[in-house]
C-alpha atoms as a PDB file:
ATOM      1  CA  UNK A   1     104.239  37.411 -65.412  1.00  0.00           C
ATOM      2  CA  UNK A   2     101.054  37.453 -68.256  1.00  0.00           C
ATOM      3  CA  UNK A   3     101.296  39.482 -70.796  1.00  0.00           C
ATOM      4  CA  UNK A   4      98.245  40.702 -72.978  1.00  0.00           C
ATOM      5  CA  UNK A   5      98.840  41.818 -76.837  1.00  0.00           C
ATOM      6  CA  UNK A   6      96.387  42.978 -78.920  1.00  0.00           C
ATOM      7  CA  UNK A   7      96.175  41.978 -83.279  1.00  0.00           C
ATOM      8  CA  UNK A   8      94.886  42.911 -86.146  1.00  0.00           C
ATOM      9  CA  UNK A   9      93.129  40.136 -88.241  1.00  0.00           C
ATOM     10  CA  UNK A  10      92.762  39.921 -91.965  1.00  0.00           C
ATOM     11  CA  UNK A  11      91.188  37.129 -93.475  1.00  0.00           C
ATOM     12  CA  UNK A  12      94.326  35.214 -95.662  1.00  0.00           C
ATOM     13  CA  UNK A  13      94.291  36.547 -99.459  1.00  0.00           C
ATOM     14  CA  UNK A  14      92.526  39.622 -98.654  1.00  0.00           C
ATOM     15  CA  UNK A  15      94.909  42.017-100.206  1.00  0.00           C
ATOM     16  CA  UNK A  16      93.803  40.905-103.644  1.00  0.00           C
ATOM     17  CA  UNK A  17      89.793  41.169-103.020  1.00  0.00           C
ATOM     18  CA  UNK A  18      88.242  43.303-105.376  1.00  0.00           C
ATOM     19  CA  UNK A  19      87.532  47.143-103.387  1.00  0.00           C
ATOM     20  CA  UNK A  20      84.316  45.922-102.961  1.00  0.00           C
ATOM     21  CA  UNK A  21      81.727  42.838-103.034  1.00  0.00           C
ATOM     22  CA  UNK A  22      77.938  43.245-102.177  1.00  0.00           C
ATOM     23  CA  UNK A  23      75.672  40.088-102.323  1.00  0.00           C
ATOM     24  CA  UNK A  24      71.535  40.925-102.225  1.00  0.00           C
ATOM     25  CA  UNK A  25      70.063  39.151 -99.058  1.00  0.00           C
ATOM     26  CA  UNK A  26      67.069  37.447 -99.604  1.00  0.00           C
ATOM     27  CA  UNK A  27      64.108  36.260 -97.370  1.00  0.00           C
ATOM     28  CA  UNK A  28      65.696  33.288 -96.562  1.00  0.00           C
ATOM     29  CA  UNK A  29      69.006  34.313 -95.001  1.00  0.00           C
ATOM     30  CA  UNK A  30      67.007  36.213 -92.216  1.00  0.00           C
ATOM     31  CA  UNK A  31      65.900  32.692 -91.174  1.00  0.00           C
ATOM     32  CA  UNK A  32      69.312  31.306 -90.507  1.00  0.00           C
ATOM     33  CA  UNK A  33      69.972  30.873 -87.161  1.00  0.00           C
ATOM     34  CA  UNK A  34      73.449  32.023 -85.983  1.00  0.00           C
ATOM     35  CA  UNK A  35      74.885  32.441 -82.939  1.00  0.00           C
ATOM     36  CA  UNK A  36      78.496  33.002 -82.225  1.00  0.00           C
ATOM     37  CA  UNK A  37      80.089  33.068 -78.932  1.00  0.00           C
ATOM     38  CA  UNK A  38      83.379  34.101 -76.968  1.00  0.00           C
ATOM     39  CA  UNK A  39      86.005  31.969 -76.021  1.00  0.00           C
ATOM     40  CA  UNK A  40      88.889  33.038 -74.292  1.00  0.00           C
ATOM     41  CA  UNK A  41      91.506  30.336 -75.103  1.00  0.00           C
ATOM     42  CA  UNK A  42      94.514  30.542 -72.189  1.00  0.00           C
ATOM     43  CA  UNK A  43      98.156  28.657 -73.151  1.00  0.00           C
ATOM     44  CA  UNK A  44     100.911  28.157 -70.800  1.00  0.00           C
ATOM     45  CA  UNK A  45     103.630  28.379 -73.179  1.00  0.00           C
ATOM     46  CA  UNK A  46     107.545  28.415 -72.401  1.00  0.00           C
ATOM     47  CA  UNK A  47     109.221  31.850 -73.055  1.00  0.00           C
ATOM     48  CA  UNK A  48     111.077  30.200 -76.231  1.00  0.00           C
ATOM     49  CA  UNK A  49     108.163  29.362 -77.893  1.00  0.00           C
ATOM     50  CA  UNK A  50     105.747  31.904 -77.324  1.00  0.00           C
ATOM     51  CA  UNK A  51     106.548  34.296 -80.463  1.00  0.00           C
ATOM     52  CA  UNK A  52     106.449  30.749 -82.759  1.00  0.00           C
ATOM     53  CA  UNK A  53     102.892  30.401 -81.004  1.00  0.00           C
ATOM     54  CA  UNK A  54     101.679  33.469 -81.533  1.00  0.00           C
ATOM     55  CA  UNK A  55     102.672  33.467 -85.171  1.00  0.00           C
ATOM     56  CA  UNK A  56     100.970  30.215 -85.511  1.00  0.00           C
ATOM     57  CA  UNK A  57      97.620  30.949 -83.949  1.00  0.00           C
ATOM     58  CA  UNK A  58      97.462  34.334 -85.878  1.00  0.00           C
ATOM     59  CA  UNK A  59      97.855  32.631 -89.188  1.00  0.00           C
ATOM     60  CA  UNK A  60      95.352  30.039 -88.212  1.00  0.00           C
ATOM     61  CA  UNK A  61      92.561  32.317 -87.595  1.00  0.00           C
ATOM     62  CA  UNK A  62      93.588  34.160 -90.781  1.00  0.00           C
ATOM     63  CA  UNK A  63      92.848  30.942 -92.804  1.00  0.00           C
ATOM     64  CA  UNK A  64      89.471  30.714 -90.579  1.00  0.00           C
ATOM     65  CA  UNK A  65      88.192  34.297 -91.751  1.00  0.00           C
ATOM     66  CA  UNK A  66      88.886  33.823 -95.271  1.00  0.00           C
ATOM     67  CA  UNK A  67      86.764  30.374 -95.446  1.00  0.00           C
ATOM     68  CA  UNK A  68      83.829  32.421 -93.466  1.00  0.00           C
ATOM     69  CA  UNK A  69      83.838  36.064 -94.990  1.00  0.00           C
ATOM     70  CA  UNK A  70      80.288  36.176 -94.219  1.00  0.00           C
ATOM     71  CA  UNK A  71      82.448  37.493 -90.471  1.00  0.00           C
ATOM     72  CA  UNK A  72      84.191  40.100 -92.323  1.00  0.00           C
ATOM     73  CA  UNK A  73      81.572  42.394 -93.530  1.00  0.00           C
ATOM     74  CA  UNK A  74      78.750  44.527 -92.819  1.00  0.00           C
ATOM     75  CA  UNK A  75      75.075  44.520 -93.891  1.00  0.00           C
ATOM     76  CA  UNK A  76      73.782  47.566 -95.813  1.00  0.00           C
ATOM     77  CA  UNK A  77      70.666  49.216 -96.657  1.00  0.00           C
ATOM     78  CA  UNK A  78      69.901  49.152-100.714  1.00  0.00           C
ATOM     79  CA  UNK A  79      67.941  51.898-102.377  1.00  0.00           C
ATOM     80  CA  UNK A  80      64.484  49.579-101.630  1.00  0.00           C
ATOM     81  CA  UNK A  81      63.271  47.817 -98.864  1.00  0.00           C
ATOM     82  CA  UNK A  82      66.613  45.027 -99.766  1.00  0.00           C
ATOM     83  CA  UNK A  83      69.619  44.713 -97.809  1.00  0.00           C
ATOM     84  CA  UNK A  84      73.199  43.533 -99.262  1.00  0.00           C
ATOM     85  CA  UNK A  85      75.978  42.219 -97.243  1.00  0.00           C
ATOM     86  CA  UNK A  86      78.827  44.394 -97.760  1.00  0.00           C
ATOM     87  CA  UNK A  87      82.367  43.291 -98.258  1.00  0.00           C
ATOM     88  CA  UNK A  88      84.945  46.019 -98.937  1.00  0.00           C
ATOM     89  CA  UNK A  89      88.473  46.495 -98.536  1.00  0.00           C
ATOM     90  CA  UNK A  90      88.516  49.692 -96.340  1.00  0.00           C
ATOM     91  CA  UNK A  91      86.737  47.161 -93.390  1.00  0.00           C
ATOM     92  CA  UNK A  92      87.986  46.514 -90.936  1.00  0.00           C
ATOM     93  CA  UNK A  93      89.738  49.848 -90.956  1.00  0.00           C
END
């Protein structure tokens, strides 16, 4: 019988971030192209190994999200016409 079981991720080292990191966007970074897609990824696993796989792929897409923080953020109005992406340690909640 499947099972589904749901995660939180952090990115790894996040608990010493500063509170929070803003970075000005300029012109340019609107003209990077981007697209990110959804990929269910299905394992037939034996029942001994399953929590040592689970463990694994968790701390494997922890390491992933801390080399591209630019996925752990949000983009924010500035006083002007600017925009900063946003970094802070209350996100995700």
């Amino acid at each position: 019988m499947s099972s589904c079981q749901g995660f939180q991720l952090y990115p790894s080292g996040w608990e010493h971030d500063a509170e929070e990191e803003r970075s000005k966007l300029s012109i340019i970074d609107f003209t990077l192209n981007c697209a990110y897609s959804r990929y269910a990824i299905l394992f037939r696993l034996k029942d001994a190994n399953k929590d040592e796989a689970v463990d694994a792929i968790r701390a494997r897409h922890e390491r992933t999200l801390s080399q591209a923080r630019h996925m752990c953020g949000t983009i924010e109005a500035d006083g002007g016409f600017g925009l900063s992406f946003v970094k802070s340690a209350s996100f995700p909640p």
